[in-house]
C-alpha atoms as a PDB file:
ATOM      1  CA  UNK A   1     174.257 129.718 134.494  1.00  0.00           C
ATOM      2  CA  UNK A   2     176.350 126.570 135.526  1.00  0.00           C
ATOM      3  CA  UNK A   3     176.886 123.514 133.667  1.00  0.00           C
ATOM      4  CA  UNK A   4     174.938 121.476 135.412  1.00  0.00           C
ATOM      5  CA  UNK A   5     171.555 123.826 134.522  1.00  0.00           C
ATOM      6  CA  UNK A   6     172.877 123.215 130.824  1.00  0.00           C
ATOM      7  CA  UNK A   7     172.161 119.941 131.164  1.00  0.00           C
ATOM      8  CA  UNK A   8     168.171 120.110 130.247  1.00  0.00           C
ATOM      9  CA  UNK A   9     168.923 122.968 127.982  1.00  0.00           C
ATOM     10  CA  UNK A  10     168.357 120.955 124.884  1.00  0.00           C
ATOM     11  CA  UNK A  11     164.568 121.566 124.784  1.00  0.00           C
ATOM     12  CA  UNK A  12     162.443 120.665 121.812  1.00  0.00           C
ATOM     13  CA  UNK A  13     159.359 122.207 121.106  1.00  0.00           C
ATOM     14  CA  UNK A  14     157.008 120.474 118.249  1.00  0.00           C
ATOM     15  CA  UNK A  15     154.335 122.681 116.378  1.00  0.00           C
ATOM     16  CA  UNK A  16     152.319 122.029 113.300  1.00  0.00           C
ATOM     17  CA  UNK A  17     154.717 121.942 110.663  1.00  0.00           C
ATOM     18  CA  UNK A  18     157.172 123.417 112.358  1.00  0.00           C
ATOM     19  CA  UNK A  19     160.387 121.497 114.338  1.00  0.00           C
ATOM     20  CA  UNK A  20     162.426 123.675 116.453  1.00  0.00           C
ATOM     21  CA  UNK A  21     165.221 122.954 119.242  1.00  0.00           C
ATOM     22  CA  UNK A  22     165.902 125.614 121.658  1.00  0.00           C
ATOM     23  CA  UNK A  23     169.478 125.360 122.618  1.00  0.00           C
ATOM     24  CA  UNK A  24     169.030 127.887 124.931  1.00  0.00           C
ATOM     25  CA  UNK A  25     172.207 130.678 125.210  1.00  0.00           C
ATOM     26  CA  UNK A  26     175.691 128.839 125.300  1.00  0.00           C
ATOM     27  CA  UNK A  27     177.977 129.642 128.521  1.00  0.00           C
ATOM     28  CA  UNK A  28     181.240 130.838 127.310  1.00  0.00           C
ATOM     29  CA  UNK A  29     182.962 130.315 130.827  1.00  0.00           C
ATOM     30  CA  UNK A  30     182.020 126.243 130.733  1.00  0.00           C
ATOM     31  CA  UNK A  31     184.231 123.997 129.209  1.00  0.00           C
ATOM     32  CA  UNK A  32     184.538 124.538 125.321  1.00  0.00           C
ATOM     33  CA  UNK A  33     184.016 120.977 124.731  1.00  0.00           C
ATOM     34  CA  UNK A  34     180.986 119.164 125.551  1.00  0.00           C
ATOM     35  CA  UNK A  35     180.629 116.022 127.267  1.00  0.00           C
ATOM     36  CA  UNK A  36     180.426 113.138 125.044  1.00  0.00           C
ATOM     37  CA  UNK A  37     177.207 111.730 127.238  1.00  0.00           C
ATOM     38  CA  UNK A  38     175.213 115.669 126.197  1.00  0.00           C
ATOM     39  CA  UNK A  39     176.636 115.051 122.493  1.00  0.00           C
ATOM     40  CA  UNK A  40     174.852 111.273 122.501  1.00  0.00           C
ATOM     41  CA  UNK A  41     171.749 112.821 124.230  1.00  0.00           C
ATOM     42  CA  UNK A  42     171.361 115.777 121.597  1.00  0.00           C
ATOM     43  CA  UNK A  43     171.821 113.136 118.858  1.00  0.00           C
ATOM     44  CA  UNK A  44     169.130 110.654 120.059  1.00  0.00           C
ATOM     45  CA  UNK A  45     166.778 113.983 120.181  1.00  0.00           C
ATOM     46  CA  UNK A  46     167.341 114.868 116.889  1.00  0.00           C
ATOM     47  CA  UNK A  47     166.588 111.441 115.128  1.00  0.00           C
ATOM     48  CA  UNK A  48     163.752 111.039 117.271  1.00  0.00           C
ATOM     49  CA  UNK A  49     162.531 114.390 116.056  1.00  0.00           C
ATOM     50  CA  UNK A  50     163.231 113.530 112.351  1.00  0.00           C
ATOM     51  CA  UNK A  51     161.263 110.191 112.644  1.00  0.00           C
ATOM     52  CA  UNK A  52     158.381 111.917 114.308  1.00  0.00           C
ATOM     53  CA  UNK A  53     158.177 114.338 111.151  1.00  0.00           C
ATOM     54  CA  UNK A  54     158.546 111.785 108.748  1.00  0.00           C
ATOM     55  CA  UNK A  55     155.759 109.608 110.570  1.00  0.00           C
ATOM     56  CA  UNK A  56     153.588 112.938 110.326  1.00  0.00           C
ATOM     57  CA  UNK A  57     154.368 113.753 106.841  1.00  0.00           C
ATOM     58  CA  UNK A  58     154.218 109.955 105.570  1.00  0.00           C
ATOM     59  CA  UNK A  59     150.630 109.720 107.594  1.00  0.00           C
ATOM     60  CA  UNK A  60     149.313 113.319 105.915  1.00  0.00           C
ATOM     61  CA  UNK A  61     150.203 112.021 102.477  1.00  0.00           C
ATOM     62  CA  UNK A  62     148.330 108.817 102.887  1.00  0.00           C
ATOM     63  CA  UNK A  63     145.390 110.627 104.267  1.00  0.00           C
ATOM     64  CA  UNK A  64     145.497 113.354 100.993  1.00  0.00           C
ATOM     65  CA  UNK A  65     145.667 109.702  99.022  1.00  0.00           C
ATOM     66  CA  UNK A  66     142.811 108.741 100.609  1.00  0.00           C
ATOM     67  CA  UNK A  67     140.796 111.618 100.488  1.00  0.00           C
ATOM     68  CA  UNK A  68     141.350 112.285  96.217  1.00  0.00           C
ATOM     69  CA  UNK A  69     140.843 108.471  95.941  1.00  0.00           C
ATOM     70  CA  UNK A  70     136.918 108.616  97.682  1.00  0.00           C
ATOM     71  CA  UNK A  71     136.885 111.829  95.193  1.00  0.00           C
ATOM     72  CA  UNK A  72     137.624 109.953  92.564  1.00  0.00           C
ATOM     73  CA  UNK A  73     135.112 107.235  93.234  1.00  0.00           C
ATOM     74  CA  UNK A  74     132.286 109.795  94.511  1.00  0.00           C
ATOM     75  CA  UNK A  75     132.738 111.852  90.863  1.00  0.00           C
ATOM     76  CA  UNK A  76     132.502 108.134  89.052  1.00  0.00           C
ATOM     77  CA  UNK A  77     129.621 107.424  91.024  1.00  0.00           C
ATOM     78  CA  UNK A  78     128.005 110.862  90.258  1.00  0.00           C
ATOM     79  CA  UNK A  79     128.665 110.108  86.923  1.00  0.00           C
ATOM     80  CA  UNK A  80     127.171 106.769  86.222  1.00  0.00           C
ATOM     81  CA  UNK A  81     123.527 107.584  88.230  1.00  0.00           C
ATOM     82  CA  UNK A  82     123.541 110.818  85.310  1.00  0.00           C
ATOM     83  CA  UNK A  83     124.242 108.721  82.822  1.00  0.00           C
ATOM     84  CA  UNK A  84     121.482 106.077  84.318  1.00  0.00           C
ATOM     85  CA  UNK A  85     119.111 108.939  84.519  1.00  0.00           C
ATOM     86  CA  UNK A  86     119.575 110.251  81.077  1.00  0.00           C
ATOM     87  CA  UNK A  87     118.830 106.764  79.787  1.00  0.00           C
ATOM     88  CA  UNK A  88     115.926 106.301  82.067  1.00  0.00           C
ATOM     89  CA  UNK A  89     114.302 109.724  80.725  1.00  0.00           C
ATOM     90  CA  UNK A  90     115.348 109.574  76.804  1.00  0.00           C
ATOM     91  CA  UNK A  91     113.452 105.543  77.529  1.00  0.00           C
ATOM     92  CA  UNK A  92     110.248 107.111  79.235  1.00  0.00           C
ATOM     93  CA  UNK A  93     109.828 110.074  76.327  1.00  0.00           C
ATOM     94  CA  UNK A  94     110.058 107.880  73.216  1.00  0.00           C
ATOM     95  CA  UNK A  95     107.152 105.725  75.211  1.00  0.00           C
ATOM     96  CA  UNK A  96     104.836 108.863  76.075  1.00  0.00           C
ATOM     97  CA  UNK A  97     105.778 109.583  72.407  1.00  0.00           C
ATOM     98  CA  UNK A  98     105.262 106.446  71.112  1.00  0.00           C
ATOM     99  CA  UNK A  99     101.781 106.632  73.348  1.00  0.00           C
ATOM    100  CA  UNK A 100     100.544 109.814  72.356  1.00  0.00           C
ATOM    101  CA  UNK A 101     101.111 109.491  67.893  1.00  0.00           C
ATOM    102  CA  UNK A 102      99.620 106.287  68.169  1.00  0.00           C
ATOM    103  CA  UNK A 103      96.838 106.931  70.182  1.00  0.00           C
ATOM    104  CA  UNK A 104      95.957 109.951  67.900  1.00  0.00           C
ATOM    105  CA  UNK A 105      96.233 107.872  64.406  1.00  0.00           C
ATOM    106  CA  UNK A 106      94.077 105.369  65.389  1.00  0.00           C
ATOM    107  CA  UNK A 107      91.426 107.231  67.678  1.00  0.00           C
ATOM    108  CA  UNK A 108      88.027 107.655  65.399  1.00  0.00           C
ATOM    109  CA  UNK A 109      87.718 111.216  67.768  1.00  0.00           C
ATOM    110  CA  UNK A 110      89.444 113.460  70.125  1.00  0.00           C
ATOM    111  CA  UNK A 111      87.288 112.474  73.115  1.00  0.00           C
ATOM    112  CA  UNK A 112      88.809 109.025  72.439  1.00  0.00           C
ATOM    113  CA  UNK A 113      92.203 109.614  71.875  1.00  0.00           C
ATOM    114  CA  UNK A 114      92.293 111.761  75.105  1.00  0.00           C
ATOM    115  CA  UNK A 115      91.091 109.012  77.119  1.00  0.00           C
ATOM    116  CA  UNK A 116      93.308 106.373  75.680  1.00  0.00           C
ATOM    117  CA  UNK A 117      96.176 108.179  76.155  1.00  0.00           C
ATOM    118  CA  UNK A 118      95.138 109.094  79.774  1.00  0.00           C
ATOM    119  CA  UNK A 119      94.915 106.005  81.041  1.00  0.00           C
ATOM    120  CA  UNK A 120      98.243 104.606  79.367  1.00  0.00           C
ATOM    121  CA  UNK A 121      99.928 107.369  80.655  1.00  0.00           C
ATOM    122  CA  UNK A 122      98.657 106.285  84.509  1.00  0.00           C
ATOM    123  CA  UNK A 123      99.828 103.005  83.716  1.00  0.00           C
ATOM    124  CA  UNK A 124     103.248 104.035  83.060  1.00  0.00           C
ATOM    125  CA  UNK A 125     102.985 106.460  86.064  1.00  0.00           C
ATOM    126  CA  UNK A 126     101.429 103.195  88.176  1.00  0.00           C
ATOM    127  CA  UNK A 127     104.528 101.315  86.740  1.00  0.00           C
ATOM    128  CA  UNK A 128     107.136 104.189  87.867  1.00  0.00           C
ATOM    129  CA  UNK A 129     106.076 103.908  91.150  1.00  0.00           C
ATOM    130  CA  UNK A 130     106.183 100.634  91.669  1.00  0.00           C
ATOM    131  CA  UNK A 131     109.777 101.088  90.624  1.00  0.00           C
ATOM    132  CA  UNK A 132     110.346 103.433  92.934  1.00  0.00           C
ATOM    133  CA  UNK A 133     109.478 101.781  95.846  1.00  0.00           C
ATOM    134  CA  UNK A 134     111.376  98.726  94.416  1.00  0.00           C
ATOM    135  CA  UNK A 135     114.347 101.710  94.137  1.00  0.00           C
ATOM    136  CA  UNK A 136     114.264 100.914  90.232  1.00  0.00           C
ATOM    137  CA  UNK A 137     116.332  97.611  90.612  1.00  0.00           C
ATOM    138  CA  UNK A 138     113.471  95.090  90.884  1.00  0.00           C
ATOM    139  CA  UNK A 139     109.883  94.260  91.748  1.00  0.00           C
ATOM    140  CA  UNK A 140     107.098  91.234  92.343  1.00  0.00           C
ATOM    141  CA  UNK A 141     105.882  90.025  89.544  1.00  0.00           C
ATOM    142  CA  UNK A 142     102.099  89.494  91.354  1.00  0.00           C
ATOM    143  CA  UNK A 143     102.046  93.326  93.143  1.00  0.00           C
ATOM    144  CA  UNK A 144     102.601  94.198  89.372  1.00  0.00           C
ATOM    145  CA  UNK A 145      99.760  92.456  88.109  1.00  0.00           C
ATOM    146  CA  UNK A 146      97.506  93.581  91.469  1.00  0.00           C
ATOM    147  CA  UNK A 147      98.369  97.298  91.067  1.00  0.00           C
ATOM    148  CA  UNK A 148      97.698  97.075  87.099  1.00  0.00           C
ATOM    149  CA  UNK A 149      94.577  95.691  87.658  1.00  0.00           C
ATOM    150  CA  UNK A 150      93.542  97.055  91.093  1.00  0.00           C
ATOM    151  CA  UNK A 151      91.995 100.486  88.913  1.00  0.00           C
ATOM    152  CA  UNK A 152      89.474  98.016  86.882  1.00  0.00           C
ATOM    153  CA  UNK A 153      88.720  95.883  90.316  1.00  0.00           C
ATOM    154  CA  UNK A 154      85.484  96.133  92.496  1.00  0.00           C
ATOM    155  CA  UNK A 155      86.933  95.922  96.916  1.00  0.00           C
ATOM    156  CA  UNK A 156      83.276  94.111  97.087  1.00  0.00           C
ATOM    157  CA  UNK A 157      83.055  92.038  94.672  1.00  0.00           C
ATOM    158  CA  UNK A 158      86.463  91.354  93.146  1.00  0.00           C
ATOM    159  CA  UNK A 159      86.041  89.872  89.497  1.00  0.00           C
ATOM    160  CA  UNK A 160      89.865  89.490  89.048  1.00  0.00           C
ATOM    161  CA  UNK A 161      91.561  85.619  89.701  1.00  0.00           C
ATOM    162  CA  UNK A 162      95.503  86.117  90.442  1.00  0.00           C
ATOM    163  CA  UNK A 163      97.850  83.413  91.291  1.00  0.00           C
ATOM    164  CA  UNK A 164     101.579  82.529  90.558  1.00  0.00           C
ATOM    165  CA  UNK A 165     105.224  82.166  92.037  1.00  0.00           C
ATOM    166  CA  UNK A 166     106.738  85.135  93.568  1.00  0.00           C
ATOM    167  CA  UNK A 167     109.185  86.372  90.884  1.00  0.00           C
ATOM    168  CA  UNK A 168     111.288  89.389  91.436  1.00  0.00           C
ATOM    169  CA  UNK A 169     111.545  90.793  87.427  1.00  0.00           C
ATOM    170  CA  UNK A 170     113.614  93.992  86.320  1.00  0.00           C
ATOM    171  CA  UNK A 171     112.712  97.917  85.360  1.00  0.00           C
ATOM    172  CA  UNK A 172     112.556  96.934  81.997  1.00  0.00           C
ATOM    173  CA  UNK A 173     110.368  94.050  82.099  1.00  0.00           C
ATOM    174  CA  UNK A 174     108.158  95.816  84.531  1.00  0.00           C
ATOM    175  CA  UNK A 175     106.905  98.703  82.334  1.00  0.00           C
ATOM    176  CA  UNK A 176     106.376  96.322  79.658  1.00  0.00           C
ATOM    177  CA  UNK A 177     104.491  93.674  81.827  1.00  0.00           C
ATOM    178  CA  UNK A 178     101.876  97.032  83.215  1.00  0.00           C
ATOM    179  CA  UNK A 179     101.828  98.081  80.281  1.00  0.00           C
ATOM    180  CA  UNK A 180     100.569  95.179  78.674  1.00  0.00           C
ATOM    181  CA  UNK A 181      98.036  94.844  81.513  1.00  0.00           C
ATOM    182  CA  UNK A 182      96.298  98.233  81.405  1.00  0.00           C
ATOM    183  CA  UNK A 183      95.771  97.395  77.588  1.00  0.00           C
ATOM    184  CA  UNK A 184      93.895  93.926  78.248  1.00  0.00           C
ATOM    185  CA  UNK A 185      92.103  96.082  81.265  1.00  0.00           C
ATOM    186  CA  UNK A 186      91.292  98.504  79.039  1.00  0.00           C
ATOM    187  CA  UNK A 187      90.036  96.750  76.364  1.00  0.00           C
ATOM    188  CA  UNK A 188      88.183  94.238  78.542  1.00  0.00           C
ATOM    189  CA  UNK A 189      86.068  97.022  80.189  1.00  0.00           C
ATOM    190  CA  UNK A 190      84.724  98.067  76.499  1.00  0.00           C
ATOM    191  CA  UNK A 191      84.505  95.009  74.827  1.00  0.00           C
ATOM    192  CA  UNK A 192      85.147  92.208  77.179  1.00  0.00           C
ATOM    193  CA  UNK A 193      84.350  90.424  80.078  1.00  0.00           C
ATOM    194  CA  UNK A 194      84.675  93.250  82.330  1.00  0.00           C
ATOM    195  CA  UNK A 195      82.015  94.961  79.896  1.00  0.00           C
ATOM    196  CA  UNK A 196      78.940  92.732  81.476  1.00  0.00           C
ATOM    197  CA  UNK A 197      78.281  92.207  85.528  1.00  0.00           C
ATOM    198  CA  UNK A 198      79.375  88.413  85.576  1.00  0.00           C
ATOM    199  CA  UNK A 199      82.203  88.449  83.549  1.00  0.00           C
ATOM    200  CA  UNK A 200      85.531  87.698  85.444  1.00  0.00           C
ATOM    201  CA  UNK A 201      89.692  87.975  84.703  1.00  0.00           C
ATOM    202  CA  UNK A 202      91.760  84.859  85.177  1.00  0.00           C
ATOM    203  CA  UNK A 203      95.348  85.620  85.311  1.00  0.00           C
ATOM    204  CA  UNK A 204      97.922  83.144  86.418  1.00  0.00           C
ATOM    205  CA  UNK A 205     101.533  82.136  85.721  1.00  0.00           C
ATOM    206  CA  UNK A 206     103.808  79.479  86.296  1.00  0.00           C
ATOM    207  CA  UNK A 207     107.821  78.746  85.260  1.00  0.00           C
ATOM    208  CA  UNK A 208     108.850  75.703  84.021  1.00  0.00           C
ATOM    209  CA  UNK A 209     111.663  73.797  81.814  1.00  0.00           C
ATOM    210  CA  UNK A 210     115.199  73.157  82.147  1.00  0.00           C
ATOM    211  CA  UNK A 211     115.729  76.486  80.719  1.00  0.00           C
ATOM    212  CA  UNK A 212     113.160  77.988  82.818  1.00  0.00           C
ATOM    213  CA  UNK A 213     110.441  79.942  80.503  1.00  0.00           C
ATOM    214  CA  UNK A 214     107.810  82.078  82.002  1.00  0.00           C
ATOM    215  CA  UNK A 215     104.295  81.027  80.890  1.00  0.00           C
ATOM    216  CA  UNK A 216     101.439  83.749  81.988  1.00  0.00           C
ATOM    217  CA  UNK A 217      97.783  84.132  80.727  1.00  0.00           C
ATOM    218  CA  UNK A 218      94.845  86.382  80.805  1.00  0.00           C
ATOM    219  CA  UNK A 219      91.950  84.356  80.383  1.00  0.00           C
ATOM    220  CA  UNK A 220      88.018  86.004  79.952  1.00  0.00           C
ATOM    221  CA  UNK A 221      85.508  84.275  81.373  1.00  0.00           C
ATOM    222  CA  UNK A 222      81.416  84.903  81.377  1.00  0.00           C
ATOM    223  CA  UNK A 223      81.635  87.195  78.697  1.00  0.00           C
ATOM    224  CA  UNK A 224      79.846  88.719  75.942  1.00  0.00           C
ATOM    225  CA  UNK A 225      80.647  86.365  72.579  1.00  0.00           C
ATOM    226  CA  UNK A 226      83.868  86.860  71.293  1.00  0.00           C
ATOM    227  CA  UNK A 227      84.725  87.635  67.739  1.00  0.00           C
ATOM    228  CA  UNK A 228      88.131  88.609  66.375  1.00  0.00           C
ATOM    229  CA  UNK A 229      88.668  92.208  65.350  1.00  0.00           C
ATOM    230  CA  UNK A 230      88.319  93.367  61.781  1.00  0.00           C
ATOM    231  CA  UNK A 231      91.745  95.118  61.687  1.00  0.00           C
ATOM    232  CA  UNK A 232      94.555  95.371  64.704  1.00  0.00           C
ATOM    233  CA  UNK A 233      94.470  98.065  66.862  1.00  0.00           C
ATOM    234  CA  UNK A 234      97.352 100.511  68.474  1.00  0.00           C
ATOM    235  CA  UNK A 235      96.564  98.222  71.662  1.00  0.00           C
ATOM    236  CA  UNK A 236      96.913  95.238  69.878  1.00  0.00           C
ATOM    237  CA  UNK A 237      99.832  95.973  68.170  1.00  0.00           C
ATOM    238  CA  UNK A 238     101.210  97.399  71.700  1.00  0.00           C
ATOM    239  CA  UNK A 239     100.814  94.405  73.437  1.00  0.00           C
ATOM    240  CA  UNK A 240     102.564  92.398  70.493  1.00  0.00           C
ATOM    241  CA  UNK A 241     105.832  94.264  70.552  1.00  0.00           C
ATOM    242  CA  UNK A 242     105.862  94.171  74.192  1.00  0.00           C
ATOM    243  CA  UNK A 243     106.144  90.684  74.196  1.00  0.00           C
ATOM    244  CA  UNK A 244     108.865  91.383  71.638  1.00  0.00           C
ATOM    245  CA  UNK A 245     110.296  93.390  73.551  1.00  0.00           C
ATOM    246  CA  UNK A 246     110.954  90.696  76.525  1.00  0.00           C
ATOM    247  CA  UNK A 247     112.043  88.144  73.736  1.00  0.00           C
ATOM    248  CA  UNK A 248     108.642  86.053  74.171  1.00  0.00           C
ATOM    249  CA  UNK A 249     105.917  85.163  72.276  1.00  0.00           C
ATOM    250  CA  UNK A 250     102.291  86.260  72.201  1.00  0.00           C
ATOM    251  CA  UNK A 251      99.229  84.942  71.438  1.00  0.00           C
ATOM    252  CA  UNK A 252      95.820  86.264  71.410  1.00  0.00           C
ATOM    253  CA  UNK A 253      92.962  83.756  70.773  1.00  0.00           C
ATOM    254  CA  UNK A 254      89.650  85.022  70.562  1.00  0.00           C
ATOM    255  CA  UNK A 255      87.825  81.972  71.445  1.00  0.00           C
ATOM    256  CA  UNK A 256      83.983  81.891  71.709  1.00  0.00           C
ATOM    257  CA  UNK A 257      83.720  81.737  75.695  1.00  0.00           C
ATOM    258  CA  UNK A 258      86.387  84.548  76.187  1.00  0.00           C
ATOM    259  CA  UNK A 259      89.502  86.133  74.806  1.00  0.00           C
ATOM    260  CA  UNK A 260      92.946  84.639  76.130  1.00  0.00           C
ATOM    261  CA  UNK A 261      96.249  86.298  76.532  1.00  0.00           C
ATOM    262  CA  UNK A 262      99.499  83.850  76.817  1.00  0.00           C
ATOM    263  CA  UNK A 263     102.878  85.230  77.260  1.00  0.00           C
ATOM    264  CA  UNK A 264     105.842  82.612  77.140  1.00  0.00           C
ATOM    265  CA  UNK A 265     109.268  84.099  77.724  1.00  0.00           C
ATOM    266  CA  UNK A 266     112.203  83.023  78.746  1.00  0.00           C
ATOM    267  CA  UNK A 267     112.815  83.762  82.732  1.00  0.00           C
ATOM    268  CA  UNK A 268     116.193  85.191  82.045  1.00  0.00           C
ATOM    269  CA  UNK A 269     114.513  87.811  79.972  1.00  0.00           C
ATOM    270  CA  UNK A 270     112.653  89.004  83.080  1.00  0.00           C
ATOM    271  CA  UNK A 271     115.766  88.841  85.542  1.00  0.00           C
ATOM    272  CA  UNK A 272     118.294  89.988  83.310  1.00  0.00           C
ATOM    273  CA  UNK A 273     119.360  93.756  84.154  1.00  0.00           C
ATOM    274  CA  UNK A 274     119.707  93.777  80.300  1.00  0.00           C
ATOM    275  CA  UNK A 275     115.912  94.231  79.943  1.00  0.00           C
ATOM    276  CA  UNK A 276     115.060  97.837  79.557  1.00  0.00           C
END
């Protein structure tokens, strides 16, 4: 082999995480010194080769940074929606609870307790899946009150009045809002309005004030007389705490024509993810 073939003899071959230059087998009849021009050329080869690997390497340890940082976000992540879900559950027992020990204290039989605690139990379940499709952030305030009161309704001959602003309100607010409304349902189909063929619901709402406060009432109309209870009910008392709950007030007036519902609350009570 002559000199002049040793001049491409300074191959490099590149594998994955390997670096290797084949200097191919010296000639020991060619000149014992090399040209200065091959020494330059091998030189420029090698720090190209050493850049290239530290490119690599530099680019491989961003990517592993990368990668454990989306791990780190995607086990937070995992985390919190437990944590959300726990909450969510422990919140939906102590009201079945709640439901159930109160419904059997005050129920004068079985029969009754069964069906008072079946029907608040739909209205939760009605509630839940309205917060579901709402993917538990939000939902309408007026598809709440239409799918509370959509059970107690007649397609023919609706007896139900519904009006008021769209408002988007919270989980929280929600439950308590359905909640509230399958009790007044409930109690209006015994006692109430609903009890007789012309009776009829008025519910409407409106917002108003500089700090805005959400004003909402159930109104009876065409009803049987009206006379306030001897003693207050599990409903009652549901309904009441409720309101509470939203930091509102309630008042129930059992006026000759027709029983009336008001709920005044402050909007931010409704909006607020805090409600729950």
């Amino acid at each position: 082999m002559s000199p002049k073939d040793m001049s491409g003899t300074g191959q490099m071959v590149i594998s994955v995480g390997m670096l290797r230059i084949d200097r191919g087998t010296p000639d020991l009849t060619a000149d014992p010194t090399p040209p200065q021009e091959f020494l330059a050329a091998e030189n420029v080869s090698l720090r190209l080769l050493l850049t290239q690997a530290e490119l690599d390497a530099q680019a491989l340890l961003a990517q592993a940074g990368i990668d454990a940082k989306e791990r780190e976000a995607s086990d937070k992540l995992q985390k919190l929606i437990l944590e959300e879900l726990h909450h969510r559950i422990k919140n939906t027992l102590a009201t079945v609870g709640a439901i159930a020990s109160q419904s059997l204290r005050n129920a004068p039989s079985i029969e009754h307790a069964q069906h008072a605690i079946e029907g608040r139990l739909l209205a939760l379940g009605r509630a839940h899946d309205l917060l579901l499709q709402a993917r538990w952030i939000s939902a309408d305030l007026g598809k709440i009150v239409r799918g509370a009161t959509e059970a107690f309704d007649n397609p023919d001959l609706p007896r139900f009045s519904i009006k008021g602003p769209g408002i988007q309100i919270t989980s929280g607010a929600v439950i308590a809002i359905a909640m509230t409304l399958n009790e007044l349902c409930t109690n209006t189909t015994k006692f109430g309005a609903l009890s007789v063929p012309p009776g009829r619901i008025e519910i409407a709402w409106t917002v108003q004030g500089s700090a805005p406060r959400l004003h909402l009432t159930w109104s009876e109309k065409d009803g049987p007389m009206v006379q306030a209870p001897a003693r207050r009910s599990f409903g009652t008392r549901l309904i009441e705490t409720l309101g509470m709950q939203l930091k509102g007030e309630v008042q129930l007036t059992y006026e000759p024509g027709g029983f009336v519902y008001a709920l005044d609350v402050p909007l931010s009570s409704l909006t607020s993810p805090a409600v729950g």
